[in-house]
Protein backbone atom coordinates (compact mmCIF):
# COMPACT_ATOMS: atom_id res chain seq x y z
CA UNK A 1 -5.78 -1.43 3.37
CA UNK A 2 -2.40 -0.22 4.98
CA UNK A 3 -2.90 3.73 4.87
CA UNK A 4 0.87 5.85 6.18
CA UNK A 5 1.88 8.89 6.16
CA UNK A 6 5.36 10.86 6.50
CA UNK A 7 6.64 14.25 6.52
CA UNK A 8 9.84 14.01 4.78
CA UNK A 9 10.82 17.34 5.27
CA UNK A 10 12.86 16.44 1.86
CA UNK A 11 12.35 13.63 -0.30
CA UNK A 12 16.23 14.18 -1.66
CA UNK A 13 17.55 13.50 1.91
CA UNK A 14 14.66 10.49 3.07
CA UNK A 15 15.00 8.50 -0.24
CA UNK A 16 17.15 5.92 1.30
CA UNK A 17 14.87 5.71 4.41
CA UNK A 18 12.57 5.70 2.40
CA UNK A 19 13.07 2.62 0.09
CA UNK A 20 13.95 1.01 3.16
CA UNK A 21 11.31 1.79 4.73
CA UNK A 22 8.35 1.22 1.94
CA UNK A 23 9.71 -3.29 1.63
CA UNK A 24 9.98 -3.36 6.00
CA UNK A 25 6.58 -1.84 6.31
CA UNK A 26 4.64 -2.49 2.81
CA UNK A 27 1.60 0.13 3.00
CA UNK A 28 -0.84 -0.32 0.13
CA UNK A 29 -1.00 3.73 0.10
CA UNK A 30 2.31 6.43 1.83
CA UNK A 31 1.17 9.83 1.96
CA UNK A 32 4.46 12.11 1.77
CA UNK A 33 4.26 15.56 2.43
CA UNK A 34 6.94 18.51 2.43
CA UNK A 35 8.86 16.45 -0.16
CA UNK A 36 10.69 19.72 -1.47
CA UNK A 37 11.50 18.33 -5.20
CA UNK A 38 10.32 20.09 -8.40
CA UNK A 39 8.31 17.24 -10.47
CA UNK A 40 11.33 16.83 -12.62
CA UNK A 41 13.46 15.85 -10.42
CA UNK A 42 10.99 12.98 -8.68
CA UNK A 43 12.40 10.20 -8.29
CA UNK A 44 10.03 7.52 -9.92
CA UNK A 45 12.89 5.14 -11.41
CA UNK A 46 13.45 4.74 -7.67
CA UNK A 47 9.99 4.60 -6.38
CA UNK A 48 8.85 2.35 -9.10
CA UNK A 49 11.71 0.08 -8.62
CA UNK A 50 10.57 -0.65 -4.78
CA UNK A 51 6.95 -1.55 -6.59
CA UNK A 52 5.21 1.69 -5.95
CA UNK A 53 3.06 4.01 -8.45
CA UNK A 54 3.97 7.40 -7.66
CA UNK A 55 1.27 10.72 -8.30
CA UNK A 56 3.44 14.20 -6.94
CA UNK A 57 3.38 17.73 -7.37
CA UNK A 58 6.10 19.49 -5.80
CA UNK A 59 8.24 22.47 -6.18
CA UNK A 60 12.06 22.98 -4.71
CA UNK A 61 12.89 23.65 -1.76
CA UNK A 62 9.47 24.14 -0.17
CA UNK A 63 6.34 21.93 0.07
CA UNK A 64 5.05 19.64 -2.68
CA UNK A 65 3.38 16.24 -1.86
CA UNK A 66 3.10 12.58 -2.89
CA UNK A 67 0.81 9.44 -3.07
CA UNK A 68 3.34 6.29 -3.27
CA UNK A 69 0.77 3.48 -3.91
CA UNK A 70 1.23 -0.73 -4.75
CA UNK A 71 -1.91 -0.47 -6.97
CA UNK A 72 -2.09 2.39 -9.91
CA UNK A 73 -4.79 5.20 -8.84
CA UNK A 74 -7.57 6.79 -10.46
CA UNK A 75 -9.47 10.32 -10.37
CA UNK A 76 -6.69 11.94 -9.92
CA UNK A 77 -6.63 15.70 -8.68
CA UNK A 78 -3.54 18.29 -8.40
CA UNK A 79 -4.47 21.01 -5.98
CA UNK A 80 -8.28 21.75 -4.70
CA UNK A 81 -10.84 22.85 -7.80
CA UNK A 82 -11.16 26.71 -7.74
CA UNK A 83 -8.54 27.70 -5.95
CA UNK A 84 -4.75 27.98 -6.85
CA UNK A 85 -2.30 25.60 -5.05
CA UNK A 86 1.12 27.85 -6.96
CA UNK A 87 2.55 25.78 -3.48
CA UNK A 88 1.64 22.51 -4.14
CA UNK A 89 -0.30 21.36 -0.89
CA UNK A 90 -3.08 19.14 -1.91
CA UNK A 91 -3.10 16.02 -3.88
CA UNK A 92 -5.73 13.06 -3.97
CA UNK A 93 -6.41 10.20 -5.58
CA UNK A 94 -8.98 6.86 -5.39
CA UNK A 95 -7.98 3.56 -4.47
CA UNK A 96 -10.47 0.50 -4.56
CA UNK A 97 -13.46 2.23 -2.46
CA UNK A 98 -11.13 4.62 -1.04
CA UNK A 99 -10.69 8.58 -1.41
CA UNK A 100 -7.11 9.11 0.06
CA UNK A 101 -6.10 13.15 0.29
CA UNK A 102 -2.69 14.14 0.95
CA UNK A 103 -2.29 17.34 2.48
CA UNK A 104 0.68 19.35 3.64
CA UNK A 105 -0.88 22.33 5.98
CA UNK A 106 1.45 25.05 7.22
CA UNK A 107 2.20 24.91 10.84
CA UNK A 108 0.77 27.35 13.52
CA UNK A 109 2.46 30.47 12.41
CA UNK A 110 0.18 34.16 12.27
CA UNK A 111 -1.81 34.28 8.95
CA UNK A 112 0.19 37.01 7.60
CA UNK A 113 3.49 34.63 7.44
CA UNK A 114 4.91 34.03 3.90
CA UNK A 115 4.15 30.02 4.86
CA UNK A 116 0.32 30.95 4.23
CA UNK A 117 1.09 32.66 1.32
C-alpha cells in the first residue's frame, strides 16, 4: 500500500496540484492536513472525479483534515472519542488491514497560543 501525506496549507489554493498530483503519483491512501475548507465547500465532485473516496472534516480558514483514498474506507472516526476536536485535527479511517490516522498538530508555539486552543 502507497501511504502520502501533504500539508496543503489550503485545499482551495493546492486543488490543481493536487489532481495533478494524485494520477502522477497514485497513492492508495493521501493524508491532507491544514486543508482550511468548511465541509461544505469540499471539493468531492473534484476528488471523486480523479478516482478518490474522500472522508474530511474541516472548518475555514484554519485546520481541518482529509483521507483521499482509491478504495472506500470503513470505521470511520471524526475527532478522538472523549474529547472535543471544535478544530478539526484528527480523522481516521481502516483500509484492508490498515488503521491510517490523519493528524494536523499545531507547530511549536507556547501552550498558551490560540493555535492550542
Amino acid at each position: 500500500m502507497k501511504l502520502a501525506t501533504w500539508n496543503l496549507n489550503s485545499l482551495k489554493i493546492r486543488l490543481p496540484q493536487l489532481l495533478g498530483w494524485l494520477p502522477a503519483q497514485r497513492p492508495d491512501v493521501l493524508c491532507a492536513q491544514e486543508t482550511k475548507c468548511e465541509d461544505v465547500a469540499f471539493p468531492a465532485a473534484d476528488i471523486q472525479a480523479a478516482g478518490y473516496h474522500a472522508l474530511y472534516a474541516g472548518q475555514k480558514t484554519y485546520n481541518g483534515v482529509a483521507i483521499l483514498s482509491r478504495e472506500p474506507a470503513r470505521d470511520v472516526q471524526i475527532g478522538i472519542p472523549g474529547f472535543a476536536d471544535e478544530q478539526k485535527r484528527v480523522l481516521a479511517a481502516s483500509f484492508s488491514e490498515l488503521r491510517v490516522v490523519c493528524i494536523y498538530a499545531p507547530n511549536g508555539q507556547a501552550v498558551d497560543s490560540d493555535k492550542y486552543r
